[in-house]
Protein backbone atom coordinates (compact mmCIF):
# COMPACT_ATOMS: atom_id res chain seq x y z
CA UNK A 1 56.20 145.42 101.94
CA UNK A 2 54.41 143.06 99.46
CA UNK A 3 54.43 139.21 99.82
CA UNK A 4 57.21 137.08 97.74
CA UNK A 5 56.88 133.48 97.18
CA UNK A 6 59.07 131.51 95.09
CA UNK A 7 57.89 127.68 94.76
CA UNK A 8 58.83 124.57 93.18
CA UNK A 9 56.90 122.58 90.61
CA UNK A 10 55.36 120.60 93.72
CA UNK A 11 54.17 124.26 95.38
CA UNK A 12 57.02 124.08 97.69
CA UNK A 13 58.93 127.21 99.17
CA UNK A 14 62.59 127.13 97.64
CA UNK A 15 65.75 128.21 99.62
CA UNK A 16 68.21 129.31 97.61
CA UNK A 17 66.19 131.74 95.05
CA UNK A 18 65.63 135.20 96.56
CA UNK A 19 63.35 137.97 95.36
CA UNK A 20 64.26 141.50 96.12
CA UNK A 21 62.10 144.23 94.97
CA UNK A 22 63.52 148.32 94.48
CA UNK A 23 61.95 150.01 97.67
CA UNK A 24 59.66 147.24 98.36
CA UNK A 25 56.90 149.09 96.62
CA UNK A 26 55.20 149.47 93.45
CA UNK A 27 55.81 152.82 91.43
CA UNK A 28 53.06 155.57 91.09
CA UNK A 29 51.51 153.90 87.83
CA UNK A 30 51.70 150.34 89.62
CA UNK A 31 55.11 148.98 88.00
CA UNK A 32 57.37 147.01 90.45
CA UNK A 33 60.89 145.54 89.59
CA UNK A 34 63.78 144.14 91.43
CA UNK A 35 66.17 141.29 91.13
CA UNK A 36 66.04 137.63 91.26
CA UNK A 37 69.34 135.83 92.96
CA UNK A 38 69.82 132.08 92.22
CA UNK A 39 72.22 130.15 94.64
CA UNK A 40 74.88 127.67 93.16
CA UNK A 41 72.90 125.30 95.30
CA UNK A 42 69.23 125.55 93.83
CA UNK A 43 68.63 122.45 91.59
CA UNK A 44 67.74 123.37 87.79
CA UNK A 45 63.75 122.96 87.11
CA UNK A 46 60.78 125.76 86.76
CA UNK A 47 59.73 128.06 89.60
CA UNK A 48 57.31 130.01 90.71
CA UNK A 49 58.01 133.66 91.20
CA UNK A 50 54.91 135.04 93.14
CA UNK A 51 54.24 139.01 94.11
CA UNK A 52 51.57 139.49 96.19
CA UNK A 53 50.38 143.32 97.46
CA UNK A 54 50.25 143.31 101.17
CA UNK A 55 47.32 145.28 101.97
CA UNK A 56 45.35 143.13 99.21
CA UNK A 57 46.13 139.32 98.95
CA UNK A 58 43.73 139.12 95.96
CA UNK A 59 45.85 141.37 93.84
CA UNK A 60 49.35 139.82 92.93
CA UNK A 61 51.28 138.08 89.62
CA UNK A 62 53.41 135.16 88.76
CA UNK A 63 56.01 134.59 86.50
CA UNK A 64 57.92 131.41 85.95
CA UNK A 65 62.00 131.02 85.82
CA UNK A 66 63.75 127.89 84.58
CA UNK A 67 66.89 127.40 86.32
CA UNK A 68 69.35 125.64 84.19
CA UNK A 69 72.31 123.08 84.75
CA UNK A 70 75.66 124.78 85.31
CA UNK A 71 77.82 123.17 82.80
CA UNK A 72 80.63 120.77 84.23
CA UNK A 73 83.81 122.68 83.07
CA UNK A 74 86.04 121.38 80.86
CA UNK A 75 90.28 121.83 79.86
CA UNK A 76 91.41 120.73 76.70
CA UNK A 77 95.68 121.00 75.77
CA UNK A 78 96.24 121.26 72.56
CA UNK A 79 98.07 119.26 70.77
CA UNK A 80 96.74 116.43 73.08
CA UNK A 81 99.83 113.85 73.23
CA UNK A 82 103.00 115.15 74.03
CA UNK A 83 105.18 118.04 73.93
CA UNK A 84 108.74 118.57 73.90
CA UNK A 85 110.57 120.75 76.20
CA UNK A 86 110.63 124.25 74.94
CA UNK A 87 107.45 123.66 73.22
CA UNK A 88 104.53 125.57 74.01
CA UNK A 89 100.82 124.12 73.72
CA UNK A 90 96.93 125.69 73.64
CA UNK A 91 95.02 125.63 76.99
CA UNK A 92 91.42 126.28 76.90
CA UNK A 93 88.38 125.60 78.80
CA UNK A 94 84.51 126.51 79.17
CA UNK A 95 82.11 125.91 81.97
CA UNK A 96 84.09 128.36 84.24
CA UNK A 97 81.64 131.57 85.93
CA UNK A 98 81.27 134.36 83.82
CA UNK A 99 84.52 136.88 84.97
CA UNK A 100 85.92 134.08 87.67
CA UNK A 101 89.50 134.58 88.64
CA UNK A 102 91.09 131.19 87.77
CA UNK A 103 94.15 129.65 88.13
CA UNK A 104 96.54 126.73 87.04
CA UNK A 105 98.61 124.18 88.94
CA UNK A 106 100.71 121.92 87.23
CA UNK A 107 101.89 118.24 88.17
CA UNK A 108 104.18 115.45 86.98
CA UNK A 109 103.64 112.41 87.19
């Protein structure tokens, strides 16, 4: 099984990034591939995705990933100052996960 190390820009390990790679092994003309899961948790910045082969530490790559901000979602009504009973009004949003199920509580005040 080769080596993984994911690090931060201070050559740290990082929890929360995890490297898996198809059958743990390269293919017969040396090609690996896999996939990279981010947790919610991992702060946004630059890593360090390292593969090293496990019979032969000298042999291994890097490649970089930039973790980004998740946006801070956001609900807009439409019109935006009142509405009259009977009257129906535009609800949208952004900054939800991609194919989330949502769902909507109302209140008076």
């Amino acid at each position: 099984m080769p080596k993984i190390n994911v690090l931060d820009a201070n050559a740290k390990p990082v929890e929360g990034i995890t490297v898996s790679l198809d059958n743990d092994r390269s293919t017969a003309d040396g090609r690996v591939s896999g996939t990279v899961s981010v947790a919610e948790s991992v702060a946004a910045g630059t890593y360090t995705i390292t593969v090293t082969e496990t019979d032969n530490p000298r042999v291994h790559a890097s490649a970089t990933l930039t973790v980004t901000a998740a946006p801070t979602p956001e609900l807009t009504v439409t019109p935006t100052s009142t509405a009259q009973g009977g009257e129906a009004v535009k609800l949208t949003g952004k900054g939800f996960h991609a194919d989330a199920a949502v769902n909507a509580t109302s209140a008076t005040d």
